[in-house]
C-alpha atoms as a PDB file:
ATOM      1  CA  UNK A   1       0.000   0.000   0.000  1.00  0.00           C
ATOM      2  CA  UNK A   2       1.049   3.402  -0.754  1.00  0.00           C
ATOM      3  CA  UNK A   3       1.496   5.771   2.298  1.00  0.00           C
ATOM      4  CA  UNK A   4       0.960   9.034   0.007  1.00  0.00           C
ATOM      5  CA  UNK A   5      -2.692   7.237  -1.213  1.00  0.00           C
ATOM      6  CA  UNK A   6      -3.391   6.466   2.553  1.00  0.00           C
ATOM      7  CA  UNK A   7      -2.577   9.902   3.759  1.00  0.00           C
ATOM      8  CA  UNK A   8      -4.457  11.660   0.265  1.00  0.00           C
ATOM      9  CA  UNK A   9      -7.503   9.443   1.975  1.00  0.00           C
ATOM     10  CA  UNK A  10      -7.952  11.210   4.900  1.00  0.00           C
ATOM     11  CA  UNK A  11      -6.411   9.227   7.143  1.00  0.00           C
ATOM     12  CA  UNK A  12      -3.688   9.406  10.720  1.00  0.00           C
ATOM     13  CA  UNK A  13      -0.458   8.372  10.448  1.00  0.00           C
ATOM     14  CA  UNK A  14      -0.706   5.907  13.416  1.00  0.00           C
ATOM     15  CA  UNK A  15      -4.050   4.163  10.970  1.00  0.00           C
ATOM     16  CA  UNK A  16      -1.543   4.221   7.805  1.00  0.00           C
ATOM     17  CA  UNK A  17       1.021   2.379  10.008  1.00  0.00           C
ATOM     18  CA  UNK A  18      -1.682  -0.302  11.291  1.00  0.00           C
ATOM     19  CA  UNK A  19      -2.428  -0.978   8.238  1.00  0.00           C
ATOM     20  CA  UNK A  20       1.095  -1.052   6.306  1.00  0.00           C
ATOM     21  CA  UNK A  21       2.603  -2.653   9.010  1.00  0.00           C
ATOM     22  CA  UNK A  22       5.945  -0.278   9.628  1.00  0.00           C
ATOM     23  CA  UNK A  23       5.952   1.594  12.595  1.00  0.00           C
ATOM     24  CA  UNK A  24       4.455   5.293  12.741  1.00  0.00           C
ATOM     25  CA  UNK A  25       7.588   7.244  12.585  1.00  0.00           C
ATOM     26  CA  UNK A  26       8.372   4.973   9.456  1.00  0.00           C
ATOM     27  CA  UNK A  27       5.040   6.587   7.897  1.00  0.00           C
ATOM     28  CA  UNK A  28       6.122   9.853   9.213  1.00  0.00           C
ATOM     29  CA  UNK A  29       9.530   9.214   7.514  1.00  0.00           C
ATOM     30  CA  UNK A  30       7.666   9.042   3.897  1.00  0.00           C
ATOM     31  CA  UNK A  31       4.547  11.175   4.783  1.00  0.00           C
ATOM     32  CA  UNK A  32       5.492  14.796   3.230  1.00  0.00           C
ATOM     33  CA  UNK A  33       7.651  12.891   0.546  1.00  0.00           C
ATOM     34  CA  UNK A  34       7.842  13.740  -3.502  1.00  0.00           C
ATOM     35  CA  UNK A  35       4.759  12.173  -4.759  1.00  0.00           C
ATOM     36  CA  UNK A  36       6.397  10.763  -7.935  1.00  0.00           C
ATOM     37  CA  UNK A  37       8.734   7.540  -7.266  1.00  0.00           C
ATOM     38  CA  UNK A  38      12.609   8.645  -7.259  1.00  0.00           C
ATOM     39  CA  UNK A  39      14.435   7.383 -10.355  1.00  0.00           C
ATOM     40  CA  UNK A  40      16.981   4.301 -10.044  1.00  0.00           C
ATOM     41  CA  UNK A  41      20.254   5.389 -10.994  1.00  0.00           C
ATOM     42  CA  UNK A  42      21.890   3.394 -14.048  1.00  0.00           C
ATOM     43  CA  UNK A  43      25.135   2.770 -13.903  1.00  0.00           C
ATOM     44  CA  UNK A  44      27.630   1.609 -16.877  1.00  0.00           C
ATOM     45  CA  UNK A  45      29.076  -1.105 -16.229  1.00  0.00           C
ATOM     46  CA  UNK A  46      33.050  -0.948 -16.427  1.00  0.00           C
ATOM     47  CA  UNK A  47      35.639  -2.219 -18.499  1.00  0.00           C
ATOM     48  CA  UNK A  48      37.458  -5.079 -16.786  1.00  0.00           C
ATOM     49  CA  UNK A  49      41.356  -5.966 -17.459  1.00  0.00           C
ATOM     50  CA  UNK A  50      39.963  -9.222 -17.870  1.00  0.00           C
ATOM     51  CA  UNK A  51      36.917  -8.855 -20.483  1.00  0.00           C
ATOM     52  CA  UNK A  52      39.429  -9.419 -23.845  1.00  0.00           C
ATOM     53  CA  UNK A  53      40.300 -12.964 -22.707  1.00  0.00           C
ATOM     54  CA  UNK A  54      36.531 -13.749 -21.447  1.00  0.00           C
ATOM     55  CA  UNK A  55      35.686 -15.273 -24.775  1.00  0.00           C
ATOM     56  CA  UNK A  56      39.275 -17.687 -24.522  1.00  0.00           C
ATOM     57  CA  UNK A  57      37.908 -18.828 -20.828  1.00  0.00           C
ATOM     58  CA  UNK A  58      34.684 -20.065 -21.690  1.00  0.00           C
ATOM     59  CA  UNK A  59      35.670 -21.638 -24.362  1.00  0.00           C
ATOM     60  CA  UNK A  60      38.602 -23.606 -22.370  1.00  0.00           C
ATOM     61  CA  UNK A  61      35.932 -24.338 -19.531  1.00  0.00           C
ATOM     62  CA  UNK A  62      33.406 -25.524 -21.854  1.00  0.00           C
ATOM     63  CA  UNK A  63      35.313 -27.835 -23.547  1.00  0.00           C
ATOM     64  CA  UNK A  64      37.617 -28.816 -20.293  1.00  0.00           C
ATOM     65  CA  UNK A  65      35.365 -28.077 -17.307  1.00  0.00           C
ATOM     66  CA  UNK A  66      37.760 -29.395 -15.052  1.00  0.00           C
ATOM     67  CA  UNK A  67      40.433 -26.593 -15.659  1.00  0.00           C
ATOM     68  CA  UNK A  68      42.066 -24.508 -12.421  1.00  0.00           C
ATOM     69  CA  UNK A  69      41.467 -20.522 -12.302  1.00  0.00           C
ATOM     70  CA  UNK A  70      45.510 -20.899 -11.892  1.00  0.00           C
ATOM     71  CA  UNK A  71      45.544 -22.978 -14.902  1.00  0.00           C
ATOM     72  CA  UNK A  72      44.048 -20.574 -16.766  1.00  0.00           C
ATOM     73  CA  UNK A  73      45.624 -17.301 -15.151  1.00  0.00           C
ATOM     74  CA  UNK A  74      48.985 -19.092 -16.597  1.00  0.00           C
ATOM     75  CA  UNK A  75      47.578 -19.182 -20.147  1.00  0.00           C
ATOM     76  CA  UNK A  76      46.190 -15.914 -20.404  1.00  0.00           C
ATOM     77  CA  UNK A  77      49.181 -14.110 -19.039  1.00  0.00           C
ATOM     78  CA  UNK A  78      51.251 -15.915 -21.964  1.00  0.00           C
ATOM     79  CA  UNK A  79      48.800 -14.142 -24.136  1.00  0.00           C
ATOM     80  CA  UNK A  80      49.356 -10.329 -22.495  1.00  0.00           C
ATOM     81  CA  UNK A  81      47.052 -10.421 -19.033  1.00  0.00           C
ATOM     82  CA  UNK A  82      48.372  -7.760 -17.091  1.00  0.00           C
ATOM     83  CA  UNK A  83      45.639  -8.085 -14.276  1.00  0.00           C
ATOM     84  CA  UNK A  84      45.643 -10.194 -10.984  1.00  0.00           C
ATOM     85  CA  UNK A  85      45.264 -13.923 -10.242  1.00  0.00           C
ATOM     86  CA  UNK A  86      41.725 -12.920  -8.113  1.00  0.00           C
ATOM     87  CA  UNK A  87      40.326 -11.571 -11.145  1.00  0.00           C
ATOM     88  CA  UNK A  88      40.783 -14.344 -12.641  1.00  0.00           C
ATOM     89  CA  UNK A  89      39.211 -16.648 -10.352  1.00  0.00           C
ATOM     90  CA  UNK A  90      36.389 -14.316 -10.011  1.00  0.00           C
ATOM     91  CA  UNK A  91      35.465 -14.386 -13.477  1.00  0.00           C
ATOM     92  CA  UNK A  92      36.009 -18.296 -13.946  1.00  0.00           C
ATOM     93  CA  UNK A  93      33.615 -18.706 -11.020  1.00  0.00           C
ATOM     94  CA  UNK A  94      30.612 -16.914 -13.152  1.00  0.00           C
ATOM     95  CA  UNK A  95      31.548 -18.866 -16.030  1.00  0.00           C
ATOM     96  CA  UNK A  96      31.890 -22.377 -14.639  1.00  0.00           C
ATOM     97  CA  UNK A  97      28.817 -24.290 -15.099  1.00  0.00           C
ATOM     98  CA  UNK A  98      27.867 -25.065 -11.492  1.00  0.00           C
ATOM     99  CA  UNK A  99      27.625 -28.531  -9.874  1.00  0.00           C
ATOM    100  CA  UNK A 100      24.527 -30.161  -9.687  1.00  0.00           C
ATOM    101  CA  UNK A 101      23.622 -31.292  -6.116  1.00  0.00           C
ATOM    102  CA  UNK A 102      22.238 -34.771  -6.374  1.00  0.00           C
ATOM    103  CA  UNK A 103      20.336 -36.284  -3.799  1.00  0.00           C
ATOM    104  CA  UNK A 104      20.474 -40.130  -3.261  1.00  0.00           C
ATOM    105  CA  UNK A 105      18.490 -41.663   0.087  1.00  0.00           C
ATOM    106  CA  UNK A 106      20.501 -43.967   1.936  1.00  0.00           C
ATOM    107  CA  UNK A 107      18.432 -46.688   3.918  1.00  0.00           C
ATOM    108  CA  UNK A 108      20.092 -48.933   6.188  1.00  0.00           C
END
Protein backbone atom coordinates (compact mmCIF):
# COMPACT_ATOMS: atom_id res chain seq x y z
CA UNK A 1 0.00 0.00 0.00
CA UNK A 2 1.05 3.40 -0.75
CA UNK A 3 1.50 5.77 2.30
CA UNK A 4 0.96 9.03 0.01
CA UNK A 5 -2.69 7.24 -1.21
CA UNK A 6 -3.39 6.47 2.55
CA UNK A 7 -2.58 9.90 3.76
CA UNK A 8 -4.46 11.66 0.26
CA UNK A 9 -7.50 9.44 1.98
CA UNK A 10 -7.95 11.21 4.90
CA UNK A 11 -6.41 9.23 7.14
CA UNK A 12 -3.69 9.41 10.72
CA UNK A 13 -0.46 8.37 10.45
CA UNK A 14 -0.71 5.91 13.42
CA UNK A 15 -4.05 4.16 10.97
CA UNK A 16 -1.54 4.22 7.81
CA UNK A 17 1.02 2.38 10.01
CA UNK A 18 -1.68 -0.30 11.29
CA UNK A 19 -2.43 -0.98 8.24
CA UNK A 20 1.09 -1.05 6.31
CA UNK A 21 2.60 -2.65 9.01
CA UNK A 22 5.94 -0.28 9.63
CA UNK A 23 5.95 1.59 12.59
CA UNK A 24 4.46 5.29 12.74
CA UNK A 25 7.59 7.24 12.59
CA UNK A 26 8.37 4.97 9.46
CA UNK A 27 5.04 6.59 7.90
CA UNK A 28 6.12 9.85 9.21
CA UNK A 29 9.53 9.21 7.51
CA UNK A 30 7.67 9.04 3.90
CA UNK A 31 4.55 11.18 4.78
CA UNK A 32 5.49 14.80 3.23
CA UNK A 33 7.65 12.89 0.55
CA UNK A 34 7.84 13.74 -3.50
CA UNK A 35 4.76 12.17 -4.76
CA UNK A 36 6.40 10.76 -7.93
CA UNK A 37 8.73 7.54 -7.27
CA UNK A 38 12.61 8.64 -7.26
CA UNK A 39 14.43 7.38 -10.36
CA UNK A 40 16.98 4.30 -10.04
CA UNK A 41 20.25 5.39 -10.99
CA UNK A 42 21.89 3.39 -14.05
CA UNK A 43 25.14 2.77 -13.90
CA UNK A 44 27.63 1.61 -16.88
CA UNK A 45 29.08 -1.11 -16.23
CA UNK A 46 33.05 -0.95 -16.43
CA UNK A 47 35.64 -2.22 -18.50
CA UNK A 48 37.46 -5.08 -16.79
CA UNK A 49 41.36 -5.97 -17.46
CA UNK A 50 39.96 -9.22 -17.87
CA UNK A 51 36.92 -8.86 -20.48
CA UNK A 52 39.43 -9.42 -23.84
CA UNK A 53 40.30 -12.96 -22.71
CA UNK A 54 36.53 -13.75 -21.45
CA UNK A 55 35.69 -15.27 -24.77
CA UNK A 56 39.28 -17.69 -24.52
CA UNK A 57 37.91 -18.83 -20.83
CA UNK A 58 34.68 -20.07 -21.69
CA UNK A 59 35.67 -21.64 -24.36
CA UNK A 60 38.60 -23.61 -22.37
CA UNK A 61 35.93 -24.34 -19.53
CA UNK A 62 33.41 -25.52 -21.85
CA UNK A 63 35.31 -27.83 -23.55
CA UNK A 64 37.62 -28.82 -20.29
CA UNK A 65 35.37 -28.08 -17.31
CA UNK A 66 37.76 -29.39 -15.05
CA UNK A 67 40.43 -26.59 -15.66
CA UNK A 68 42.07 -24.51 -12.42
CA UNK A 69 41.47 -20.52 -12.30
CA UNK A 70 45.51 -20.90 -11.89
CA UNK A 71 45.54 -22.98 -14.90
CA UNK A 72 44.05 -20.57 -16.77
CA UNK A 73 45.62 -17.30 -15.15
CA UNK A 74 48.99 -19.09 -16.60
CA UNK A 75 47.58 -19.18 -20.15
CA UNK A 76 46.19 -15.91 -20.40
CA UNK A 77 49.18 -14.11 -19.04
CA UNK A 78 51.25 -15.92 -21.96
CA UNK A 79 48.80 -14.14 -24.14
CA UNK A 80 49.36 -10.33 -22.49
CA UNK A 81 47.05 -10.42 -19.03
CA UNK A 82 48.37 -7.76 -17.09
CA UNK A 83 45.64 -8.08 -14.28
CA UNK A 84 45.64 -10.19 -10.98
CA UNK A 85 45.26 -13.92 -10.24
CA UNK A 86 41.73 -12.92 -8.11
CA UNK A 87 40.33 -11.57 -11.14
CA UNK A 88 40.78 -14.34 -12.64
CA UNK A 89 39.21 -16.65 -10.35
CA UNK A 90 36.39 -14.32 -10.01
CA UNK A 91 35.46 -14.39 -13.48
CA UNK A 92 36.01 -18.30 -13.95
CA UNK A 93 33.62 -18.71 -11.02
CA UNK A 94 30.61 -16.91 -13.15
CA UNK A 95 31.55 -18.87 -16.03
CA UNK A 96 31.89 -22.38 -14.64
CA UNK A 97 28.82 -24.29 -15.10
CA UNK A 98 27.87 -25.07 -11.49
CA UNK A 99 27.62 -28.53 -9.87
CA UNK A 100 24.53 -30.16 -9.69
CA UNK A 101 23.62 -31.29 -6.12
CA UNK A 102 22.24 -34.77 -6.37
CA UNK A 103 20.34 -36.28 -3.80
CA UNK A 104 20.47 -40.13 -3.26
CA UNK A 105 18.49 -41.66 0.09
CA UNK A 106 20.50 -43.97 1.94
CA UNK A 107 18.43 -46.69 3.92
CA UNK A 108 20.09 -48.93 6.19
Amino acid sequence: MDIRRLRDEGLYKCDVAELVGVDRKTVAKYWDGPTEEPETPRYKKRQRKIDPYMDYITERLEKWPQLSAERLYQEIVAMGYEGSRRSVRRAVAEVRPQKKREYKPFET
